[in-house]
Protein backbone atom coordinates (compact mmCIF):
# COMPACT_ATOMS: atom_id res chain seq x y z
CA UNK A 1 0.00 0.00 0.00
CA UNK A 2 1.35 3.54 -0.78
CA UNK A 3 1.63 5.54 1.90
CA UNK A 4 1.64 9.62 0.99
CA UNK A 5 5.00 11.50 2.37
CA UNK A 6 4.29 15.01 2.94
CA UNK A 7 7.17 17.08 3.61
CA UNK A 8 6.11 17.90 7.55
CA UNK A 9 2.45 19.00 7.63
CA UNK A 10 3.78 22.00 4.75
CA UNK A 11 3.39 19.55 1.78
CA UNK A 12 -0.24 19.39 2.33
CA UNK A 13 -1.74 21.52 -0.16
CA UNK A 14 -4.53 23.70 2.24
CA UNK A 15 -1.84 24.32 4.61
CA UNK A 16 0.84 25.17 2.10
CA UNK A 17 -1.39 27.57 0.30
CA UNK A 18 -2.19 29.22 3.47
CA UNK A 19 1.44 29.47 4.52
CA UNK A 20 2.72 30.92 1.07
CA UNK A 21 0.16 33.43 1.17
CA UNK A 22 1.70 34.67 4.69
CA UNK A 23 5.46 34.61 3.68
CA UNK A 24 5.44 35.44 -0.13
CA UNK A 25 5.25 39.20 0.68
CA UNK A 26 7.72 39.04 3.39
CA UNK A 27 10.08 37.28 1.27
CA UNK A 28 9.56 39.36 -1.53
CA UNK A 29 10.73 42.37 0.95
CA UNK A 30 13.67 40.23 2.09
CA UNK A 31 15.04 39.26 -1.56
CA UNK A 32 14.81 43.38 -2.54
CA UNK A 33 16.78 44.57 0.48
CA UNK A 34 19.56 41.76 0.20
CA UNK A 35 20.00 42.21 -3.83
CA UNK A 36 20.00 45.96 -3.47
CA UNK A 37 22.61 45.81 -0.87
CA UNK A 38 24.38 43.28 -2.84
CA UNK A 39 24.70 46.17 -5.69
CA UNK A 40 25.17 49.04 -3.19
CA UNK A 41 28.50 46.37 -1.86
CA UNK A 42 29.59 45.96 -5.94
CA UNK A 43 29.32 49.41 -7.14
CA UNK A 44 30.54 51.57 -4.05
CA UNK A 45 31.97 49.25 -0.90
CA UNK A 46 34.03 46.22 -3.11
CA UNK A 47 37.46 46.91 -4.22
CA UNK A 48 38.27 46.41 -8.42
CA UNK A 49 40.40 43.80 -8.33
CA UNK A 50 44.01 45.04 -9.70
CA UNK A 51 44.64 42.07 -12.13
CA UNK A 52 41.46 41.90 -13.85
CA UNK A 53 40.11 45.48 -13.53
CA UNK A 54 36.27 46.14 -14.08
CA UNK A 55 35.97 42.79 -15.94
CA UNK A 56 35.96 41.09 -12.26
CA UNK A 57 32.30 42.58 -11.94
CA UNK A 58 31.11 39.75 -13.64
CA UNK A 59 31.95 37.33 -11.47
CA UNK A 60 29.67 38.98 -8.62
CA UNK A 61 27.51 37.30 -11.00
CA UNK A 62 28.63 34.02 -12.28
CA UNK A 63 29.66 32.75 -9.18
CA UNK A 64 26.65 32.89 -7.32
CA UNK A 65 24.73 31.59 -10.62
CA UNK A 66 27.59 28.64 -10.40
CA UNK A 67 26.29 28.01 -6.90
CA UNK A 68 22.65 28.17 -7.32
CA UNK A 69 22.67 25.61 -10.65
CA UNK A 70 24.63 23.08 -8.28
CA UNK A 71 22.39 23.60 -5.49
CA UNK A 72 19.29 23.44 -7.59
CA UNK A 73 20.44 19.90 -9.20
CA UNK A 74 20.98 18.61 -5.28
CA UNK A 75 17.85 19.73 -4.43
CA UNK A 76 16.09 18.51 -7.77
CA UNK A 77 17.94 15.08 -6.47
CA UNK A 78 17.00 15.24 -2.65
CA UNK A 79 13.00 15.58 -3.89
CA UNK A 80 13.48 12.47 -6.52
CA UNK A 81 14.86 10.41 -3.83
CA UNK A 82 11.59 11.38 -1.92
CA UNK A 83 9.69 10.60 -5.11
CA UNK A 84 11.02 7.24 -5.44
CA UNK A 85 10.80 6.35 -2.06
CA UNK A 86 6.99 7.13 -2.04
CA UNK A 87 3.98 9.42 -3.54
CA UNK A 88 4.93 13.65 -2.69
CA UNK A 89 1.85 15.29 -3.01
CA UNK A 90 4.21 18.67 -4.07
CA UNK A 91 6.98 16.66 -6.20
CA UNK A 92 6.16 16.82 -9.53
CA UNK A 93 5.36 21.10 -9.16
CA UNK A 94 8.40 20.93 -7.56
CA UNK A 95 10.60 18.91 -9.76
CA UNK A 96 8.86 21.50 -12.67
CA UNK A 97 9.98 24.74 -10.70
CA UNK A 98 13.78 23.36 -9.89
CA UNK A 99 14.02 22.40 -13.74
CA UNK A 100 13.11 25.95 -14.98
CA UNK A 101 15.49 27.43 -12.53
CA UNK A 102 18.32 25.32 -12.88
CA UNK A 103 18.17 25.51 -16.84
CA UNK A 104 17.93 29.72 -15.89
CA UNK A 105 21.16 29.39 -13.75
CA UNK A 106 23.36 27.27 -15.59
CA UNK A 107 22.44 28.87 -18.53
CA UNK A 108 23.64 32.37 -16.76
CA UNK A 109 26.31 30.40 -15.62
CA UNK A 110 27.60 29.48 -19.09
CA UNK A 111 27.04 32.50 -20.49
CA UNK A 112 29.06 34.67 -18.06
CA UNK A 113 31.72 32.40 -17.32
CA UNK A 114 32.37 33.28 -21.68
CA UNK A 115 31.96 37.14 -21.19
CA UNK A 116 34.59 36.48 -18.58
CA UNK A 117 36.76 34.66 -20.20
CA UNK A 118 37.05 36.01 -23.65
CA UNK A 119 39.25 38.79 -22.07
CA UNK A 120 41.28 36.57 -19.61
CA UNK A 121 41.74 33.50 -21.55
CA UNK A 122 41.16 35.28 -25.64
CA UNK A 123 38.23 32.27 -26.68
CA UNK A 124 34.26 32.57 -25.26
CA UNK A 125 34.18 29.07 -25.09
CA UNK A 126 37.28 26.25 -24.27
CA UNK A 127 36.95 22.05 -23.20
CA UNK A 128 37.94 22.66 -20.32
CA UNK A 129 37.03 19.84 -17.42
CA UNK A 130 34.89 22.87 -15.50
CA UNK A 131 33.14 24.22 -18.38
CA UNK A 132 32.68 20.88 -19.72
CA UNK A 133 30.99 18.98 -16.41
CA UNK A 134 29.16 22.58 -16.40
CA UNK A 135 27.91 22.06 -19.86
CA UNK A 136 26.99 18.43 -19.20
CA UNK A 137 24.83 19.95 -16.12
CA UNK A 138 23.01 22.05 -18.36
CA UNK A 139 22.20 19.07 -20.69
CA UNK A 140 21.04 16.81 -17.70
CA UNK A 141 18.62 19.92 -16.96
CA UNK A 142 17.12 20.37 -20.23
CA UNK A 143 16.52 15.93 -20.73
CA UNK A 144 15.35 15.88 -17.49
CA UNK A 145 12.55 18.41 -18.53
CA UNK A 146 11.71 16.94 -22.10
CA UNK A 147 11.24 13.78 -20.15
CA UNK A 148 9.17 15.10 -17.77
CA UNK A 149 7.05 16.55 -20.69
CA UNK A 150 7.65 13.10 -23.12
CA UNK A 151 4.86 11.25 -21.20
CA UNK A 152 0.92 12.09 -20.86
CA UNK A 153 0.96 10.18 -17.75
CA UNK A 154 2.56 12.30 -15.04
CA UNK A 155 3.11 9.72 -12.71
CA UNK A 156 5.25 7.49 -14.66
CA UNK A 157 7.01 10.45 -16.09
CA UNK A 158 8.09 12.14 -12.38
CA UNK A 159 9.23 8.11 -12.14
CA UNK A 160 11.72 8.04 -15.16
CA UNK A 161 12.95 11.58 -14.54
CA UNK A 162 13.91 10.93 -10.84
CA UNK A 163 16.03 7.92 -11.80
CA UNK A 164 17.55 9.80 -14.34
CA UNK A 165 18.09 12.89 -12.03
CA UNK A 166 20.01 11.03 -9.63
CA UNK A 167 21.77 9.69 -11.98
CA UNK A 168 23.26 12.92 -12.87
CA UNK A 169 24.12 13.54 -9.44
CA UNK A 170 27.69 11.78 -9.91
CA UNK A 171 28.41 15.12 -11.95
CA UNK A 172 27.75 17.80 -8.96
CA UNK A 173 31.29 16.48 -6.95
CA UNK A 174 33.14 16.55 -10.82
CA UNK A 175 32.56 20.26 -10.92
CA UNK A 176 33.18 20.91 -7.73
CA UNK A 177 36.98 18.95 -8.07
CA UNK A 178 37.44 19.26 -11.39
CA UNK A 179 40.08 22.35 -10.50
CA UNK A 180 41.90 19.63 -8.38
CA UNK A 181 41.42 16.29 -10.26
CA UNK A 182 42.43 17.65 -13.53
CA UNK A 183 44.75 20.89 -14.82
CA UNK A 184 42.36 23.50 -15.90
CA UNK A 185 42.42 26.69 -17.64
CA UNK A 186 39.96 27.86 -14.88
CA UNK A 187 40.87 29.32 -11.75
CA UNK A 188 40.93 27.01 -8.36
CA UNK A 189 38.77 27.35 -5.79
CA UNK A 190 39.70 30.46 -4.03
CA UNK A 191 36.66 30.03 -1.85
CA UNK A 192 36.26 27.64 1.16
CA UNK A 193 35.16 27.06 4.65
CA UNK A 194 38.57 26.85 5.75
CA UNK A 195 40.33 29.80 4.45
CA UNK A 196 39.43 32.24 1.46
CA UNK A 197 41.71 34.26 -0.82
CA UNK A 198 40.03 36.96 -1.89
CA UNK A 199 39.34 40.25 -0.39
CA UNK A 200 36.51 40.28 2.45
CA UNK A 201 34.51 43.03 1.25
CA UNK A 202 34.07 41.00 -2.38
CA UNK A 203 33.18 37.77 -0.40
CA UNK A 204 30.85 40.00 1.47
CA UNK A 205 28.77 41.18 -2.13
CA UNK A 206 29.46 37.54 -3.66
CA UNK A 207 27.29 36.27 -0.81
CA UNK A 208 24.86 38.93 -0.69
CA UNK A 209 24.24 38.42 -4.31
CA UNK A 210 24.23 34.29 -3.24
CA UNK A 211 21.41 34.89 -0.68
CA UNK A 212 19.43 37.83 -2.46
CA UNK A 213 19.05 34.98 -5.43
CA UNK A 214 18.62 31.68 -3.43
CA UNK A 215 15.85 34.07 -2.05
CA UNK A 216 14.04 34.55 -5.29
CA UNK A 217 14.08 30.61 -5.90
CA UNK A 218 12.39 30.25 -2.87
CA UNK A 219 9.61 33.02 -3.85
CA UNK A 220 9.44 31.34 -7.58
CA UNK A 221 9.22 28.10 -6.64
CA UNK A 222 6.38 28.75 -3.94
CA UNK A 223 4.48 31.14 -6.52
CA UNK A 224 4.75 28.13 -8.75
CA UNK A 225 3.14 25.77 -6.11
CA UNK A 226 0.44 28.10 -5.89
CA UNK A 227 -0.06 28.26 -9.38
CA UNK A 228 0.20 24.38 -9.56
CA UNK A 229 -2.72 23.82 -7.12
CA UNK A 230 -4.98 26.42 -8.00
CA UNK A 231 -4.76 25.02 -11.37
CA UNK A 232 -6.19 21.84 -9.91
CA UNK A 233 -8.59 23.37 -7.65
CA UNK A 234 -10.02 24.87 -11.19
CA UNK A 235 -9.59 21.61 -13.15
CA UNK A 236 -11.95 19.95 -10.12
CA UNK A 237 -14.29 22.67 -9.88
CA UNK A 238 -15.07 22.72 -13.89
CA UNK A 239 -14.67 18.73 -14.11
């Protein structure tokens, strides 16, 4: 017999809608003050760094897109495991939500890790082992989704594309060590829990920027919940 996981008593749709309804505008609040802080700390507060010059801005960017797409693809893995293990009542919106974003990110990712390295390294685009596992990220995101969509019956679908989800997981820890593992044209880590390299006041905006847009996932992904139920409310109510 299947037995219904909710995530705590949140994953139950009446109580989740409720609950959204209270923190969406809050959030909303939240996500403006830290991203317009997080500009107010690149413009006027962070130093230009004296190799690169201005072209360093971009990385306020990519980095904290990096972040996001990895985080996004454990999180897209943490609800498949759920999904397998049992019926989610909120996994497929979920799994939906994670995909768009995570397509968004790595996307950004790929496209201003290019604008940053035209200048630095003279090509938009090399095979290196970072950009490469990055790219193969990206491509996991967008098969997960066309398999999502490839089948009329949901169930079976949110099925197939959690197996196939976690089996992308073995690329999150080749990204992450790929500046070890292998020589690459890309920068190591200069970031860790240990020690960090660079200049407090940058790793000050690089996180602001980090938390300002892990905030707005949070708001999308509950606006698309909402959406996602209310769209079944209707389809009840007219059926």
């Amino acid at each position: 017999m299947n037995k219904k996981i909710y995530l705590l008593s949140y994953g139950q749709p009446t109580t989740l809608m409720k609950l959204t309804h209270l923190i969406i505008p809050w959030l909303l609040f939240i996500t403006t003050a830290f991203l317009l802080i997080a500009f107010y700390f690149i413009c006027y507060i962070a130093p230009v760094d004296a190799q690169q010059g201005n072209n360093y801005y971009i990385l306020y960017f990519h980095v904290p897109f990096a972040w996001l797409s990895l985080l996004l693809y454990v999180f897209l893995s943490l609800n498949a495991f759920i999904e397998l293990l049992g019926k989610n009542s909120i996994s497929l919106p979920l799994t939906y939500s994670a995909l768009k974003l995570g397509f968004i990110f790595t996307s950004l990712t790929l496209i201003t890790g290019s604008l940053w390295g035209l200048p630095v390294w003279g090509a938009l685009w090399v095979w290196d082992a970072r950009l490469t596992s990055v790219f193969i990220l990206w491509i996991f995101y967008i098969l997960s989704y066309f398999i999502l969509q490839a089948f009329k019956n949901k169930k079976q679908a949110l099925h197939i594309t959690s197996i196939f989800i976690l089996l992308g997981l073995i690329n999150i820890p080749i990204i992450k060590y790929s500046v070890t593992w292998w020589y690459t044209l890309h920068q190591q880590a200069s970031i860790s829990f240990i020690h960090s390299s660079i200049d407090y006041l940058m790793l000050t905006a690089l996180f602001l920027m980090f938390f300002g847009l892990l905030l707005f996932c949070i708001i999308f992904i509950l606006i698309e919940l909402r959406i996602y139920f209310l769209h079944l409310k209707l389809k009840n109510y007219v059926s």
